[in-house]
Protein backbone atom coordinates (compact mmCIF):
# COMPACT_ATOMS: atom_id res chain seq x y z
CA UNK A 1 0.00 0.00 0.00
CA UNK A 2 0.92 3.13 -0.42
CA UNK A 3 -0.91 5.22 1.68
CA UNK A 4 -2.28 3.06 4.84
CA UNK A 5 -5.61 4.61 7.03
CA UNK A 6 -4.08 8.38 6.78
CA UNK A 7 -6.14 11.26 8.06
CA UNK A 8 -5.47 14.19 8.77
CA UNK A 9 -6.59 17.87 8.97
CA UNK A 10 -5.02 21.35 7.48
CA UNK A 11 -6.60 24.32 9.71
CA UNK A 12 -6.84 27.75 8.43
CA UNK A 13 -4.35 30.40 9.62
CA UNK A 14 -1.67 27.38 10.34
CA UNK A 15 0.87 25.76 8.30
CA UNK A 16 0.68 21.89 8.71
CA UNK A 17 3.90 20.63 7.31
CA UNK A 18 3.77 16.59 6.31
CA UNK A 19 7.51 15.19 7.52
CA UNK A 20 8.72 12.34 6.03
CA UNK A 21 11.42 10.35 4.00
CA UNK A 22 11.21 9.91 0.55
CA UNK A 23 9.31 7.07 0.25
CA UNK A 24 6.98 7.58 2.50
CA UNK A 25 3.97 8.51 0.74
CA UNK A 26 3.71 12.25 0.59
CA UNK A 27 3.45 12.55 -3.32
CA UNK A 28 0.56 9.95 -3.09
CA UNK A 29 -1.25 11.67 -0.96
CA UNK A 30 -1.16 14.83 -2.84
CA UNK A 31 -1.90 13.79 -6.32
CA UNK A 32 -5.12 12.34 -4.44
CA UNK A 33 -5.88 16.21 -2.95
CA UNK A 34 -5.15 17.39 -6.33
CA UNK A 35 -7.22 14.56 -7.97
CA UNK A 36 -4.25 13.63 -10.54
CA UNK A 37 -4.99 10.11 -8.65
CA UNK A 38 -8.16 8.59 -7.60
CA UNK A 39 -9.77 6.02 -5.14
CA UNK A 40 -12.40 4.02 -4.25
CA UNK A 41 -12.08 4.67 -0.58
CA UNK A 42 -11.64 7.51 1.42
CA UNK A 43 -12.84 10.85 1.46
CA UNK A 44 -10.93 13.93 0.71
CA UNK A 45 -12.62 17.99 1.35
CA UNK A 46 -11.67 20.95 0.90
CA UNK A 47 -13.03 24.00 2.33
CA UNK A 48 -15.57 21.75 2.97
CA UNK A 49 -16.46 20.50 -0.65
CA UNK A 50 -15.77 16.64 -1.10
CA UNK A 51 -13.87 16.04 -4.38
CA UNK A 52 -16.04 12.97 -5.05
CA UNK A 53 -19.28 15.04 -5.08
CA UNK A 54 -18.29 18.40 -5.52
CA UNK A 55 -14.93 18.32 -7.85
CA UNK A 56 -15.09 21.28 -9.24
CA UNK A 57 -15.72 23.54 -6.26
CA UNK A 58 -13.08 21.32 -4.21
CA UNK A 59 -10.26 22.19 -6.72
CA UNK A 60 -11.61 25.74 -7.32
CA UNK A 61 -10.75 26.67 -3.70
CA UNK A 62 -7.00 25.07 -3.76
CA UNK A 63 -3.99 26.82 -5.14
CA UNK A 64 -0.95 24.03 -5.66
CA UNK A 65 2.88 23.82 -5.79
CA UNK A 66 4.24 20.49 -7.27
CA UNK A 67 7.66 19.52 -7.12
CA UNK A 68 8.34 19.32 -10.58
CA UNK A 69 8.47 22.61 -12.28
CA UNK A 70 5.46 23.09 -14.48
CA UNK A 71 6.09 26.76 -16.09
CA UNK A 72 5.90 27.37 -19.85
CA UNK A 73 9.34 28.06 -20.57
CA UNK A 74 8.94 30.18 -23.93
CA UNK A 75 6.13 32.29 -22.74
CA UNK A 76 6.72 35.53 -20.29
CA UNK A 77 6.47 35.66 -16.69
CA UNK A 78 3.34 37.48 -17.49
CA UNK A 79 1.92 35.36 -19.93
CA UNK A 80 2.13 32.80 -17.91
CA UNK A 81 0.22 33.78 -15.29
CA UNK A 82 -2.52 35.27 -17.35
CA UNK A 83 -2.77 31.95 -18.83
CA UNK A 84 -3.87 30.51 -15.54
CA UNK A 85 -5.82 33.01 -14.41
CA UNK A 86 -7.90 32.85 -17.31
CA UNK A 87 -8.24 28.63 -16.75
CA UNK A 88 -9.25 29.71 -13.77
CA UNK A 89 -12.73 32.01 -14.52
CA UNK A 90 -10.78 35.34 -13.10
CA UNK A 91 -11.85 38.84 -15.60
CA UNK A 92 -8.91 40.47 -17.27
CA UNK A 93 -8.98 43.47 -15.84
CA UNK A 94 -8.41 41.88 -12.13
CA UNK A 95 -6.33 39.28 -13.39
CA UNK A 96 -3.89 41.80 -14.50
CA UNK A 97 -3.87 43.61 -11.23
CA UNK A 98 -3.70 40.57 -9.34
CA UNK A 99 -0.83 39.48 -11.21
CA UNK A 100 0.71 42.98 -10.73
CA UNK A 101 0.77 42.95 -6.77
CA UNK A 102 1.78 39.02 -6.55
CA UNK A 103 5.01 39.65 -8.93
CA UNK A 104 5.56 42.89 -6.99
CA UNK A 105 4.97 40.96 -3.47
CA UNK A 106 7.82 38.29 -5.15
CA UNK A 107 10.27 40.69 -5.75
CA UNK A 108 9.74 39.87 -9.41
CA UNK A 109 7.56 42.95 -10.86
CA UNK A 110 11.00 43.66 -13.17
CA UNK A 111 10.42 40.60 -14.59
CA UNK A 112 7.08 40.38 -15.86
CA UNK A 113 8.25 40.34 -19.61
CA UNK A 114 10.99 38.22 -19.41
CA UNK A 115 11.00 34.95 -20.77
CA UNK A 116 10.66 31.97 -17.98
CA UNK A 117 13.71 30.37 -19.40
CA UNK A 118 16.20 33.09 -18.80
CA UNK A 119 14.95 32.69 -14.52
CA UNK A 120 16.95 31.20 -12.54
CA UNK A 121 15.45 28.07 -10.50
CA UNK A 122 14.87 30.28 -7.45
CA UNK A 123 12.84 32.66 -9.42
CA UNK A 124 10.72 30.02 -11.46
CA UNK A 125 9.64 28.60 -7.79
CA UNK A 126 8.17 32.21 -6.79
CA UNK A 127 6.30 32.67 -10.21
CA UNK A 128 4.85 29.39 -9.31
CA UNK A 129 3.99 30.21 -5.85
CA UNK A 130 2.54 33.42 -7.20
CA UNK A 131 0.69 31.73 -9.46
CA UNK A 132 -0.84 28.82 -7.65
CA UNK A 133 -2.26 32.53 -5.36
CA UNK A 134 -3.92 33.89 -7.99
CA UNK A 135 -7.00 33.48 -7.05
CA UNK A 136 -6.78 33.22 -3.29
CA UNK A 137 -7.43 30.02 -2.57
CA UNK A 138 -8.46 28.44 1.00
CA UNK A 139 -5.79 25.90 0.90
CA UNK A 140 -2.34 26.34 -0.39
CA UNK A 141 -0.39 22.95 -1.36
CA UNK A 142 2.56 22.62 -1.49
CA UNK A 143 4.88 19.08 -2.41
CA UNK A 144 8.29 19.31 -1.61
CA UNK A 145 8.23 23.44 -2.45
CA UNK A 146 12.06 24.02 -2.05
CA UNK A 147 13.41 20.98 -3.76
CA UNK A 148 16.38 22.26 -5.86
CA UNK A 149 16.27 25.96 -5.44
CA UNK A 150 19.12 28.02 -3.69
CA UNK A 151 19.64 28.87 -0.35
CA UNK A 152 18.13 32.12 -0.42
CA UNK A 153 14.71 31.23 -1.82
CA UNK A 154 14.34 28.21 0.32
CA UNK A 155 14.72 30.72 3.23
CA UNK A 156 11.70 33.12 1.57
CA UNK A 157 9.69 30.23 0.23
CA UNK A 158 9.69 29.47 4.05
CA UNK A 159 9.37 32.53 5.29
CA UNK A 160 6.55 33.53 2.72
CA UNK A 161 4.65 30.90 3.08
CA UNK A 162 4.15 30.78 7.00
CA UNK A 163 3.53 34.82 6.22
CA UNK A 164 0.84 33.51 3.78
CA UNK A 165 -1.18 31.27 6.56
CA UNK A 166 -0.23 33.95 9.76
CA UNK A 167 -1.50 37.20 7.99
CA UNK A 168 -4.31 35.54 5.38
CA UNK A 169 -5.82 32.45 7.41
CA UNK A 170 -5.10 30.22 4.94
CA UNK A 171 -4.24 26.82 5.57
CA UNK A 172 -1.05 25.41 4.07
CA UNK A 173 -0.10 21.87 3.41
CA UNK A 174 3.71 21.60 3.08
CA UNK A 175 5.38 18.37 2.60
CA UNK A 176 8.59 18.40 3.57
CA UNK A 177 11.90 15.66 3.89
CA UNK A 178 13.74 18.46 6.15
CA UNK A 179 13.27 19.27 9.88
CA UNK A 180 14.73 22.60 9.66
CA UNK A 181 11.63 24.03 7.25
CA UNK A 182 9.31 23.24 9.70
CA UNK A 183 8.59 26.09 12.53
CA UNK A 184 8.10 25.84 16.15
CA UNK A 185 4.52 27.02 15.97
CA UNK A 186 3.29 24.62 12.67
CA UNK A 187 1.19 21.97 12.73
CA UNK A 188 2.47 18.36 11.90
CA UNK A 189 2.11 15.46 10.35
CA UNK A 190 5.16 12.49 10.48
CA UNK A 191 4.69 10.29 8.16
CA UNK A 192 6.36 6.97 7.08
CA UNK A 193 5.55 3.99 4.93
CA UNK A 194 2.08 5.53 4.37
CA UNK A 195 1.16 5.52 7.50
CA UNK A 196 0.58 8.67 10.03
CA UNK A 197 3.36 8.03 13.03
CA UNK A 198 2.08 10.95 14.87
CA UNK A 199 0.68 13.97 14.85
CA UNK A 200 -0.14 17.57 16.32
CA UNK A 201 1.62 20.75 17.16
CA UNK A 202 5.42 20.32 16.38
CA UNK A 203 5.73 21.53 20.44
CA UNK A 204 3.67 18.42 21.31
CA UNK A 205 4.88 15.92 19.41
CA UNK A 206 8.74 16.80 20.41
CA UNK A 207 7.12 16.50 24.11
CA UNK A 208 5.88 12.81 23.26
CA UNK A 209 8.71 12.07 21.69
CA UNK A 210 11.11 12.88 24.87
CA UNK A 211 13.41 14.17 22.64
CA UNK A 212 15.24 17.83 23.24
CA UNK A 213 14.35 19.27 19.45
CA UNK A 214 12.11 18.38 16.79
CA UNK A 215 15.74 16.99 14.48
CA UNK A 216 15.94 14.50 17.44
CA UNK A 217 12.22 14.00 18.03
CA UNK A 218 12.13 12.91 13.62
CA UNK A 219 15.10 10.55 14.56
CA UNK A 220 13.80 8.44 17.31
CA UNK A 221 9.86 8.42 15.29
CA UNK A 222 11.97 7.26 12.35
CA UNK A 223 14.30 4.32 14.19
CA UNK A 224 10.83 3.60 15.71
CA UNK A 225 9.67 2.79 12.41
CA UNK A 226 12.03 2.15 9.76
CA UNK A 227 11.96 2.13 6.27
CA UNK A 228 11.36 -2.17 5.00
């Protein structure tokens, strides 16, 4: 199996970060949110819309960041984000505004006409954070959101996004292989051969854990329940 009897809840205003190796399910579980996967059992909502009743209005109120990169390389920073504003109902007129203050709240307004392929990795990752905002969704996804970008946007894709949840209310799903992006106040989720180890506020679970920090806290859950 790869995903075993996992629940689990994202709460507005918080960022619940899902820890855990590779391997352990994470990817799964969001292409199911997304509904790139499907299955007969289970129930997934959000903003309290089930995606096996209400699809459309599920996906309608959830902006996502996959790990692969997934920008049009030979169409402008712009374009691309008019493109999927207009997939996504919003008028031209605010789409262009919106897109305005989300590449100026980037640090990317200078770039608006340049091509995606002359960004550098770092800057690709913000247009795609901007974009999957667009439309201010309830729940912002996000799969592995700093895998293979520099130092520097790893520590604003961190920083932004807990900004996102703390000043917006909007709940955040971060999956995550390293300790050191999750924050003292987040919500979490350990998880490991598709099954939830534990869960709760990272505070708590460190607690149960009788470990001094969460790094040593992820340890002892993981030699608990190693990898087959």
């Amino acid at each position: 199996k790869a995903l075993d009897g996992v629940s689990l809840a994202a709460r507005p205003g918080r960022v619940t970060a899902l820890l855990g190796p590779n391997g352990a399910g994470k990817t799964t579980l969001f292409s199911l949110i997304t509904g790139l996967f499907d299955s007969r059992q289970g129930e997934i909502a959000i903003a309290g819309h089930a995606i096996r009743k209400a699809r459309s209005k599920a996906l309608a109120a959830m902006g996502s960041v996959f790990q692969a990169q997934t920008l049009d390389l030979d169409l402008t920073v712009e374009q691309n984000l008019g493109y999927f504003a207009a997939l996504r109902g919003l008028p031209r007129r605010a789409a262009r505004d919106r897109i305005a203050a989300l590449l100026d709240e980037i640090g990317l307004a200078d770039k608006a006409k340049a091509k995606v392929r002359t960004l550098s990795g770092g800057q690709r990752r913000r247009v795609e954070v901007a974009r999957a905002l667009l439309d201010r969704p309830a729940l912002l996804l996000l799969d592995e959101p700093t895998a293979g970008v520099d130092i520097a946007t790893r520590r604003w894709l961190v920083g932004h996004i807990h900004a996102l949840a703390r000043d917006h209310g909007m709940a955040v799903l971060m999956a995550t292989h390293l300790v050191d992006e999750v924050l003292p106040e987040d919500d979490l989720v350990v998880l490991n051969k598709g099954r939830v180890v534990t869960a709760g506020p990272v505070g708590e679970v460190v607690r149960q854990s009788g470990a001094a920090d969460l790094d040593a806290a992820f340890t002892r859950l993981m030699s608990a329940n190693p990898e087959p």
